[in-house]
N, C-alpha and C. Protein backbone atom coordinates (compact mmCIF):
# COMPACT_ATOMS: atom_id res chain seq x y z
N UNK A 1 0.82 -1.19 0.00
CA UNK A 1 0.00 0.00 0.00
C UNK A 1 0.87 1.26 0.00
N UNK A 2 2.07 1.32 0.72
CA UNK A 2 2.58 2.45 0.30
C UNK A 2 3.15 2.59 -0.53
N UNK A 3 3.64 1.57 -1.24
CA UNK A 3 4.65 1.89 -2.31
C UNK A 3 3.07 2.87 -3.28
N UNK A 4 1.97 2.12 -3.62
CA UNK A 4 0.58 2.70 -4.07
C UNK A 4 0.63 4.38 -4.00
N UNK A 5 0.78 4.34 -2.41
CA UNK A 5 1.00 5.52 -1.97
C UNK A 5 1.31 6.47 -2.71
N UNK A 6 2.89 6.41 -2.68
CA UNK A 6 4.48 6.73 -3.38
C UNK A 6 3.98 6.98 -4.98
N UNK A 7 3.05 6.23 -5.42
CA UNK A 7 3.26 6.32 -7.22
C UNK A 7 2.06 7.59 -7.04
N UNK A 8 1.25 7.38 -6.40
CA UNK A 8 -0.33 8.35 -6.37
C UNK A 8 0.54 9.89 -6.21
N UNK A 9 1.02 9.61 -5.18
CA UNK A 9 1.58 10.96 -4.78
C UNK A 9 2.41 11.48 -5.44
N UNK A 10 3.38 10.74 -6.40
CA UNK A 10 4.30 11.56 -7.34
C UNK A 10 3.50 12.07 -8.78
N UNK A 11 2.40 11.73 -9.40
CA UNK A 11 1.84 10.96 -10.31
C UNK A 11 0.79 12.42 -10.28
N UNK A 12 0.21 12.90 -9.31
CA UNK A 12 -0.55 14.19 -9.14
C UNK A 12 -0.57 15.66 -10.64
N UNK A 13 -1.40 15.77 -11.13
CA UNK A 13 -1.34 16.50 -12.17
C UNK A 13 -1.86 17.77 -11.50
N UNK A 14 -1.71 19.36 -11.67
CA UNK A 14 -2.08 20.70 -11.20
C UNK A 14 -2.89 20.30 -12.15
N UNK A 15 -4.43 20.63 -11.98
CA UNK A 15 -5.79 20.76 -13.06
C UNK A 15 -6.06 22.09 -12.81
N UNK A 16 -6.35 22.59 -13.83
CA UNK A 16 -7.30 23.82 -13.67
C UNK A 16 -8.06 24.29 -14.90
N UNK A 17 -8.97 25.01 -14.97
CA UNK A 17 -10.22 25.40 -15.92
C UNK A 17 -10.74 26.81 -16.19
N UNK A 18 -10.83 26.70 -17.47
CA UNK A 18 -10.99 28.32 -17.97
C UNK A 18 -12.12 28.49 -18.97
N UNK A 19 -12.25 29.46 -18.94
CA UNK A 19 -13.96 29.83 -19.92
C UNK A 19 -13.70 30.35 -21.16
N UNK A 20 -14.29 30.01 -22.20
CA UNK A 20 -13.87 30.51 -23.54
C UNK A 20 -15.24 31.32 -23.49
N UNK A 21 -15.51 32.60 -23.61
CA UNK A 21 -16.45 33.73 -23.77
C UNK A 21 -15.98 34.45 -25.35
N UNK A 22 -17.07 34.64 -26.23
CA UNK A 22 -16.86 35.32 -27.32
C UNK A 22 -17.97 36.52 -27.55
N UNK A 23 -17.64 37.43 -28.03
CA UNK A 23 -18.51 38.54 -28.56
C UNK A 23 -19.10 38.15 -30.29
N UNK A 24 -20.23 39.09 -30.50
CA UNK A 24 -20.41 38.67 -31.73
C UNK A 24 -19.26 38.63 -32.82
N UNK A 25 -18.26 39.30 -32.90
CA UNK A 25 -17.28 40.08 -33.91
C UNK A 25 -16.20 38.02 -33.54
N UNK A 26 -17.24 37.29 -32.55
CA UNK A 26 -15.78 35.77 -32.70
C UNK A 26 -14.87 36.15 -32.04
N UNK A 27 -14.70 37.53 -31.43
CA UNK A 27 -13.32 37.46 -30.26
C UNK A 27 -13.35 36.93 -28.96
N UNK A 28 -12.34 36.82 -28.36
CA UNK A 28 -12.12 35.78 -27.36
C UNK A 28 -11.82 36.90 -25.96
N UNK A 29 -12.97 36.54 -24.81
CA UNK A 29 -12.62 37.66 -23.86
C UNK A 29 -11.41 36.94 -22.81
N UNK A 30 -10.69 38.05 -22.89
CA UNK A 30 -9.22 37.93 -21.90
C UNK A 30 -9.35 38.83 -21.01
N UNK A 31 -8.92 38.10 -19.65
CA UNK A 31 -8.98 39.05 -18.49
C UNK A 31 -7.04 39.53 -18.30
N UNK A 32 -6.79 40.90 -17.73
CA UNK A 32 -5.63 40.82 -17.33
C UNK A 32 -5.53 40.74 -15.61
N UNK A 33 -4.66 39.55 -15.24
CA UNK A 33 -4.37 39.25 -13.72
C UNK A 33 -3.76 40.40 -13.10
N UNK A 34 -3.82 40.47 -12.22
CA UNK A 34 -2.91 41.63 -11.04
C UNK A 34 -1.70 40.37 -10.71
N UNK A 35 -1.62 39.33 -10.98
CA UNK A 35 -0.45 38.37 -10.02
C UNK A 35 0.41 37.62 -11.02
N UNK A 36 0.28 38.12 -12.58
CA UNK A 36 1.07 37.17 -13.49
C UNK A 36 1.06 38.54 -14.73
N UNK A 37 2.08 38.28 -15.32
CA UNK A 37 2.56 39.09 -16.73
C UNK A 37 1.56 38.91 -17.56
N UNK A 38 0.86 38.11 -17.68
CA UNK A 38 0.14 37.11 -19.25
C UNK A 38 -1.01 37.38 -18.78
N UNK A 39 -2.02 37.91 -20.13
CA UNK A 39 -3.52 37.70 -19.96
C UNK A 39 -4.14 36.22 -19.95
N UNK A 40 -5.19 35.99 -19.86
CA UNK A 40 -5.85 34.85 -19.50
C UNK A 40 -7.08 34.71 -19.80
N UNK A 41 -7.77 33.46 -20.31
CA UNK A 41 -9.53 33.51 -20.20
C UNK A 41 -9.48 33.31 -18.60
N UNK A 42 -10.82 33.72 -18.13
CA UNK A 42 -11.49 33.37 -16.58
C UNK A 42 -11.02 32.09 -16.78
N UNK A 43 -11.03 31.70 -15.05
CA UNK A 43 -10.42 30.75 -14.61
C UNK A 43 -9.73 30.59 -13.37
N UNK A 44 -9.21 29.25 -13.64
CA UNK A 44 -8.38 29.27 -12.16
C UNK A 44 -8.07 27.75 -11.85
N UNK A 45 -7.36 27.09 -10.69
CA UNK A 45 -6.66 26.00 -10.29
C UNK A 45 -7.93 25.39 -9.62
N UNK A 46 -7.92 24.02 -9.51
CA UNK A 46 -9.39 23.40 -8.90
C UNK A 46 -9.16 23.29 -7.65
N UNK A 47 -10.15 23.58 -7.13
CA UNK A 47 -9.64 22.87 -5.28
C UNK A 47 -10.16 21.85 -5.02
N UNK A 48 -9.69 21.45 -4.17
CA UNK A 48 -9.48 19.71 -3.52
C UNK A 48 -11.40 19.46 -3.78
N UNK A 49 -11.70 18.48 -4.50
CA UNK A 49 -13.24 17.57 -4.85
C UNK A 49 -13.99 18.28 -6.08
N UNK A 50 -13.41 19.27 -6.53
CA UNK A 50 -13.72 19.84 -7.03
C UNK A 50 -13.58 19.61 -8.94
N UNK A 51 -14.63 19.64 -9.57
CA UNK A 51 -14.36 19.22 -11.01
C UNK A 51 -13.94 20.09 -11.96
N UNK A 52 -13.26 19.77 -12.44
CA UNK A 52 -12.74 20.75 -13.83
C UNK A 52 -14.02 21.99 -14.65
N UNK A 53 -15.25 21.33 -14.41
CA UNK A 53 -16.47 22.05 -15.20
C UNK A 53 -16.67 23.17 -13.93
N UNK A 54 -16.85 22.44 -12.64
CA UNK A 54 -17.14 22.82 -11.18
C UNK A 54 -15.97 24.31 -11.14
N UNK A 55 -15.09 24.14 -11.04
CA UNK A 55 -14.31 25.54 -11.39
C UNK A 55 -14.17 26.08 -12.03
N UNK A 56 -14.40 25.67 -13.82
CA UNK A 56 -14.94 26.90 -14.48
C UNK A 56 -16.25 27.95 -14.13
N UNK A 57 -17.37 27.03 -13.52
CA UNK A 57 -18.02 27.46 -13.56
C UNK A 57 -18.18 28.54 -11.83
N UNK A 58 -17.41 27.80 -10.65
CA UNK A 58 -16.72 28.91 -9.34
C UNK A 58 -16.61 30.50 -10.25
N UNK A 59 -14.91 29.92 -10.89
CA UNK A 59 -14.18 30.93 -11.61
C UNK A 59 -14.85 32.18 -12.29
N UNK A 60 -15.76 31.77 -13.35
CA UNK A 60 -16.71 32.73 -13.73
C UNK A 60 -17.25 33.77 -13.24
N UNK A 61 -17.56 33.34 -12.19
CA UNK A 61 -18.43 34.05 -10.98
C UNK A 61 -17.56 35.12 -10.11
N UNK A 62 -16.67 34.39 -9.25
CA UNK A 62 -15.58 34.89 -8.84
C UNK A 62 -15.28 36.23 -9.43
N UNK A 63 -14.58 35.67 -10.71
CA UNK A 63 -13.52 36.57 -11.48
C UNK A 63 -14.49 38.27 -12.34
N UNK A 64 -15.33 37.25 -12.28
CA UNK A 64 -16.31 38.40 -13.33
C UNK A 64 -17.67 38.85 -13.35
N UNK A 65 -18.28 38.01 -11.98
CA UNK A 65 -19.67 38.10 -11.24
C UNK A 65 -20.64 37.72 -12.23
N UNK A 66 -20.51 36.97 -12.80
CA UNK A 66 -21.77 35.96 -14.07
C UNK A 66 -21.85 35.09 -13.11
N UNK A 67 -23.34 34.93 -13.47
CA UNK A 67 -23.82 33.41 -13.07
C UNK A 67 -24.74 32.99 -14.18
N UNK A 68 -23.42 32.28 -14.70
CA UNK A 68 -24.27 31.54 -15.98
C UNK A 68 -23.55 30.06 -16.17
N UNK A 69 -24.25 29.42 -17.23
CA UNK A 69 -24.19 28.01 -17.19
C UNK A 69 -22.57 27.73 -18.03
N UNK A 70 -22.00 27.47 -17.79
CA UNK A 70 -20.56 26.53 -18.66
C UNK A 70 -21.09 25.67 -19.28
N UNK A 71 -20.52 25.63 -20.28
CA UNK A 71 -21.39 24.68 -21.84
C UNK A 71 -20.23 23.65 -21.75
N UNK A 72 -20.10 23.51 -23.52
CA UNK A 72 -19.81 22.37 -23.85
C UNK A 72 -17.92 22.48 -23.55
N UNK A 73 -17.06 21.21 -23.09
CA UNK A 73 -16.02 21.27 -23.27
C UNK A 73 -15.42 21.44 -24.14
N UNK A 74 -14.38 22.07 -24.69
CA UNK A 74 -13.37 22.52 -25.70
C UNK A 74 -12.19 21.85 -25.93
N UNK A 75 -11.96 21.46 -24.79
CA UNK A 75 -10.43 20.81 -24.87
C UNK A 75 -9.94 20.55 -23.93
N UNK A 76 -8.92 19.49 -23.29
CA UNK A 76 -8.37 19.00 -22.41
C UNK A 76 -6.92 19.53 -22.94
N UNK A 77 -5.77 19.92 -22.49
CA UNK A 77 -4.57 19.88 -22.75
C UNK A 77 -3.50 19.65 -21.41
N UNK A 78 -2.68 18.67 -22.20
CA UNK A 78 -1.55 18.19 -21.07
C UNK A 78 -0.61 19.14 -21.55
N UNK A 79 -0.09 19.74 -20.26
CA UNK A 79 1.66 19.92 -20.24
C UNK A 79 2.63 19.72 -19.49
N UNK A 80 3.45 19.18 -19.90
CA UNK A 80 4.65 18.79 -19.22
C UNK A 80 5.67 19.79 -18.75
N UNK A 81 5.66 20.60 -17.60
CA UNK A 81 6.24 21.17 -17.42
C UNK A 81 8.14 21.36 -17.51
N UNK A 82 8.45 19.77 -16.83
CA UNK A 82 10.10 19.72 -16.23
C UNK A 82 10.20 19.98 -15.20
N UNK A 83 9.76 20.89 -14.53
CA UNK A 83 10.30 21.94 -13.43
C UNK A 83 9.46 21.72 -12.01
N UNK A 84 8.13 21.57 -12.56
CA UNK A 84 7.13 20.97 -11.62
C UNK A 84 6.25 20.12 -11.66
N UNK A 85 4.94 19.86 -10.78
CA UNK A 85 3.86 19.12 -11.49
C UNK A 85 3.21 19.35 -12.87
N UNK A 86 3.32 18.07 -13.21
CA UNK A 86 2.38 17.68 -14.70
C UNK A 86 1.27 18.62 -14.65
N UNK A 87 0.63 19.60 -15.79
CA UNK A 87 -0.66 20.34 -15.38
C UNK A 87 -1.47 19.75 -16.95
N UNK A 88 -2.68 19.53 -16.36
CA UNK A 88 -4.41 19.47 -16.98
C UNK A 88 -5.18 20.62 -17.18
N UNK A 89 -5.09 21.21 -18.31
CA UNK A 89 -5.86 22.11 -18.17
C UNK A 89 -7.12 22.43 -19.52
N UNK A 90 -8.47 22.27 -18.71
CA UNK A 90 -9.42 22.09 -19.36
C UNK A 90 -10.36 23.54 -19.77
N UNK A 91 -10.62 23.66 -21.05
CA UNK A 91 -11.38 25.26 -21.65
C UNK A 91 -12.47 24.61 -21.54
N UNK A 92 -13.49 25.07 -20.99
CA UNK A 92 -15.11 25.24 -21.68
C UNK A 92 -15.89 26.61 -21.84
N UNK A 93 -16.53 26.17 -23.18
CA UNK A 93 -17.54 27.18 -23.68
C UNK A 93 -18.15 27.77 -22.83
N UNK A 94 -18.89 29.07 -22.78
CA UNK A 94 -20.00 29.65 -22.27
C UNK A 94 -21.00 30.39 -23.18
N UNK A 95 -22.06 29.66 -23.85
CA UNK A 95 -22.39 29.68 -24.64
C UNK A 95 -23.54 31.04 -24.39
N UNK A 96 -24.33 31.50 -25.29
CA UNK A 96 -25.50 32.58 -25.09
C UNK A 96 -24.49 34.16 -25.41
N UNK A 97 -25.90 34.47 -25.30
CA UNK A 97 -25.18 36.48 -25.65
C UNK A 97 -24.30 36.59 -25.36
N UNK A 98 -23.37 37.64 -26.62
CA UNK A 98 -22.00 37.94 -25.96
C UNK A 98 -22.69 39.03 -24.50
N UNK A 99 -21.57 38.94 -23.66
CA UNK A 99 -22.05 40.07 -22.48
C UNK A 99 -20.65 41.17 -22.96
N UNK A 100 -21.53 42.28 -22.86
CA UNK A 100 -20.05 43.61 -22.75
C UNK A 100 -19.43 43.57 -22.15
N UNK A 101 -18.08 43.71 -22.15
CA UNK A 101 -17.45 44.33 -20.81
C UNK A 101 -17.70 44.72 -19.72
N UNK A 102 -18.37 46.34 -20.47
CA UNK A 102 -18.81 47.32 -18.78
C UNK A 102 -19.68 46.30 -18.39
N UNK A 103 -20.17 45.25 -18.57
CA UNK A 103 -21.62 44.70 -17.94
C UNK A 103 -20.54 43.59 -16.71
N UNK A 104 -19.71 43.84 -16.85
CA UNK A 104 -18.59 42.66 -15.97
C UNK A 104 -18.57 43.14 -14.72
N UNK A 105 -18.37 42.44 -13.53
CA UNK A 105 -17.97 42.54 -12.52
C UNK A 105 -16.57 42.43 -11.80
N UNK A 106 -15.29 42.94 -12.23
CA UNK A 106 -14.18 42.74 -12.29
C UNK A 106 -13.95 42.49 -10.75
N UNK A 107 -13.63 41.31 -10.33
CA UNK A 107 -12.68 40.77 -8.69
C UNK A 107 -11.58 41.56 -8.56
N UNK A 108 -11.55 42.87 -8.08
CA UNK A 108 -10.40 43.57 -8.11
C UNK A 108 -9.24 43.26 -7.79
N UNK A 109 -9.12 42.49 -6.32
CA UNK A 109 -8.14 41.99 -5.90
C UNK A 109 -6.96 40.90 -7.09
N UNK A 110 -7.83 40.20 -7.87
CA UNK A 110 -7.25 39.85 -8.89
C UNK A 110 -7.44 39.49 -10.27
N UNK A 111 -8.13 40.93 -10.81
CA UNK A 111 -8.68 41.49 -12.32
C UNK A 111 -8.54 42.66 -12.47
N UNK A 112 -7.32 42.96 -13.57
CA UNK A 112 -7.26 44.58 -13.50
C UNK A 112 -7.83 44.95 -14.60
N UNK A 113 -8.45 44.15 -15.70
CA UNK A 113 -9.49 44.41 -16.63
C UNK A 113 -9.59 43.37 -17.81
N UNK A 114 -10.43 43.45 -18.43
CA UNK A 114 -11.03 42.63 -19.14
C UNK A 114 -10.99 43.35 -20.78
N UNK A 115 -10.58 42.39 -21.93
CA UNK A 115 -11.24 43.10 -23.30
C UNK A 115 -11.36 41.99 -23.96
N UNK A 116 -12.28 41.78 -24.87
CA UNK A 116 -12.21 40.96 -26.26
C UNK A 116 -11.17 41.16 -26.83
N UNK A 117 -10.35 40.08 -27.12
CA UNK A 117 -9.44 40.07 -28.50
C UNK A 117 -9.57 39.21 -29.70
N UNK A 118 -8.76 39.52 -30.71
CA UNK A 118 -9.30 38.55 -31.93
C UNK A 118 -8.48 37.71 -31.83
N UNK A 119 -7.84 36.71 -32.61
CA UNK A 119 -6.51 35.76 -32.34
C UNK A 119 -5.43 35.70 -32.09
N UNK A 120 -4.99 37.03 -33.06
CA UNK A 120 -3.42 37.58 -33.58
C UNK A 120 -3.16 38.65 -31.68
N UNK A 121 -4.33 38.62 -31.90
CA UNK A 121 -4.08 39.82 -30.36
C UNK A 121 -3.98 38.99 -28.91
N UNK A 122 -4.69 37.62 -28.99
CA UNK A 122 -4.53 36.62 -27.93
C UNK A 122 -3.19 36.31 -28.28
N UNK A 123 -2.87 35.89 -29.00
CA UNK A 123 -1.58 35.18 -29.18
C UNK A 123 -0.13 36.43 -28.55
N UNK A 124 -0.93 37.85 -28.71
CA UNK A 124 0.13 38.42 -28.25
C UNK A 124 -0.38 38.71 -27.13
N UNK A 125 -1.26 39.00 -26.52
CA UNK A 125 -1.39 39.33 -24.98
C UNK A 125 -1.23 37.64 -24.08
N UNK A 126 -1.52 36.78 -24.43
CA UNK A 126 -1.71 35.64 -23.24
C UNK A 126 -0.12 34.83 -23.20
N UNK A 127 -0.09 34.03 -22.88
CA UNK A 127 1.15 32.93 -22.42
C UNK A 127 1.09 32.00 -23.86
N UNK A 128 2.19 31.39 -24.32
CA UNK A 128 2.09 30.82 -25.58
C UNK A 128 1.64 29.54 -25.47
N UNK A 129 1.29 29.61 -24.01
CA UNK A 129 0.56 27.85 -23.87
C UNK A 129 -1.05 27.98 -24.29
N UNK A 130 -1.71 29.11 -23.78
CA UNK A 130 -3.12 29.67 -23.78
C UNK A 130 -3.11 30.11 -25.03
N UNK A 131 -2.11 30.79 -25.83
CA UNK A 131 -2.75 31.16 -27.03
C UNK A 131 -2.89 29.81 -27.88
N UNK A 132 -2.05 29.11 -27.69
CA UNK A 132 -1.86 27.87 -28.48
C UNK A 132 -3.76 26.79 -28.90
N UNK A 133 -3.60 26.51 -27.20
CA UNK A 133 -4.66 26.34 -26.61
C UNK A 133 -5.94 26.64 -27.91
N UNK A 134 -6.36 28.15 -27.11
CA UNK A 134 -7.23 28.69 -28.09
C UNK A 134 -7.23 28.79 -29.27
N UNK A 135 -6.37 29.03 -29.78
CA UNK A 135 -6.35 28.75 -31.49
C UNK A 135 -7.24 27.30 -32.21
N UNK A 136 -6.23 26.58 -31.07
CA UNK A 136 -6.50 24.80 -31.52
C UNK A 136 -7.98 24.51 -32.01
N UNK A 137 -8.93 25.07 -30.47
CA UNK A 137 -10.27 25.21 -30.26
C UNK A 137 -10.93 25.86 -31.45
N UNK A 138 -10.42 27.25 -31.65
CA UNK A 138 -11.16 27.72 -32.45
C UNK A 138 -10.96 27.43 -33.94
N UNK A 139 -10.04 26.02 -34.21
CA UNK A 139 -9.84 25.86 -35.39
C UNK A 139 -10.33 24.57 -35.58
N UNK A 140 -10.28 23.83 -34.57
CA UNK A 140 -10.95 22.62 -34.72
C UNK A 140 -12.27 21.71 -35.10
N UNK A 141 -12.00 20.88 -36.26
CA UNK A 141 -13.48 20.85 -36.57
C UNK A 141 -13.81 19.72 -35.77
N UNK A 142 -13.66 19.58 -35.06
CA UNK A 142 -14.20 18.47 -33.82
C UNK A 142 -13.85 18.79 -32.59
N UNK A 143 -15.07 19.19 -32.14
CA UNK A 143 -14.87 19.46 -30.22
C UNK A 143 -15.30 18.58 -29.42
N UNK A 144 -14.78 18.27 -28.39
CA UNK A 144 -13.39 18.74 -27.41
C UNK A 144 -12.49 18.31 -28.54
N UNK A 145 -11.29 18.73 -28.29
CA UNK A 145 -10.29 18.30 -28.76
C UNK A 145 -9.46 17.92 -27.79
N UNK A 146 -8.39 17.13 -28.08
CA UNK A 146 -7.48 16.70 -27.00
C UNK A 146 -6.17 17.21 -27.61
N UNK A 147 -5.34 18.23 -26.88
CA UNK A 147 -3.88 18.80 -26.70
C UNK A 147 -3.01 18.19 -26.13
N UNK A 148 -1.60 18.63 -26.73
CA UNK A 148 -0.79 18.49 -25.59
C UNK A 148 0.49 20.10 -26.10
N UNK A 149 0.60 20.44 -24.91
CA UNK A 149 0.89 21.85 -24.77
C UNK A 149 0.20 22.60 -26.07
N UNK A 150 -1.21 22.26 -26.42
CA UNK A 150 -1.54 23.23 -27.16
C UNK A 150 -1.88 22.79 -28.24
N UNK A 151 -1.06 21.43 -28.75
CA UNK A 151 -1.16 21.22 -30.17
C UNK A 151 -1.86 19.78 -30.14
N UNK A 152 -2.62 19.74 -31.13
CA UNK A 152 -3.48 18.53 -31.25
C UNK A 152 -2.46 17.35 -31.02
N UNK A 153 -3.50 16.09 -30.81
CA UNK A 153 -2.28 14.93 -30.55
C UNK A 153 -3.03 14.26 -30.63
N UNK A 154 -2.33 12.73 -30.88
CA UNK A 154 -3.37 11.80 -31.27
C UNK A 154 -4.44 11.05 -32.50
């Protein structure tokens, strides 16, 4: 049992879950963090029982004061860090009216604002793992898709 232990415990993947929100114009809303360089869709790390859909749909709320439903999944993507834990990180849709901006509820403590971008502009505001990510999604003619750091696999 412990050796069991030993494999469970090294074996642990960081999961976390983010919302793909679009305006009519197909852009992709990015929040900018107060605690990291890189923009981001809503989101965040899961806490302990908690499901990948279950914290997109926390996150939402949290980050941007919606309470609305998380749709369909988008994508699962593995990355292999090196450096630390293995991370899972799962996009889902939020489907219905685009919402404006000003209509947002920005978590100040950690949202210093929010805009739609189109692709070329995600790819330059977010982390090259997230732009990757999103691209994949929005190019894919079969959803979910399954990633790994971004790029289809499989």
């Amino acid at each position: 049992m412990a050796l069991l232990d030993d494999y469970v415990a090294r074996s642990r993947k960081a999961v976390a879950a983010g919302c793909l929100l679009r305006d009519a114009a197909g852009r992709v809303l990015l929040v900018e963090p107060t605690y990291k360089p890189n923009w981001d869709v809503p989101g965040g790390i899961a806490e302990p029982g908690e499901s990948p859909r279950q914290t997109a749909q926390r996150e939402l709320g949290e980050e941007l004061g919606l309470d609305l439903p998380v749709g369909r999944l988008l994508c699962v993507d593995h990355l292999a860090t090196g450096q630390r834990a293995d991370a899972l990180r799962f996009l889902f849709a939020v489907d219905g009216p685009p919402i404006p901006v000003d209509a947002l509820v920005l978590q100040a403590a950690e949202i210093h604002s929010a805009r739609y971008c189109a692709p070329a502009e995600v790819a330059k505001r977010a982390s090259a793992h997230l732009a990757r990510r999103v691209a994949a999604c929005l190019a894919a003619p079969h959803l979910p898709v399954y990633l790994e750091d971004g790029i289809p696999a499989g």
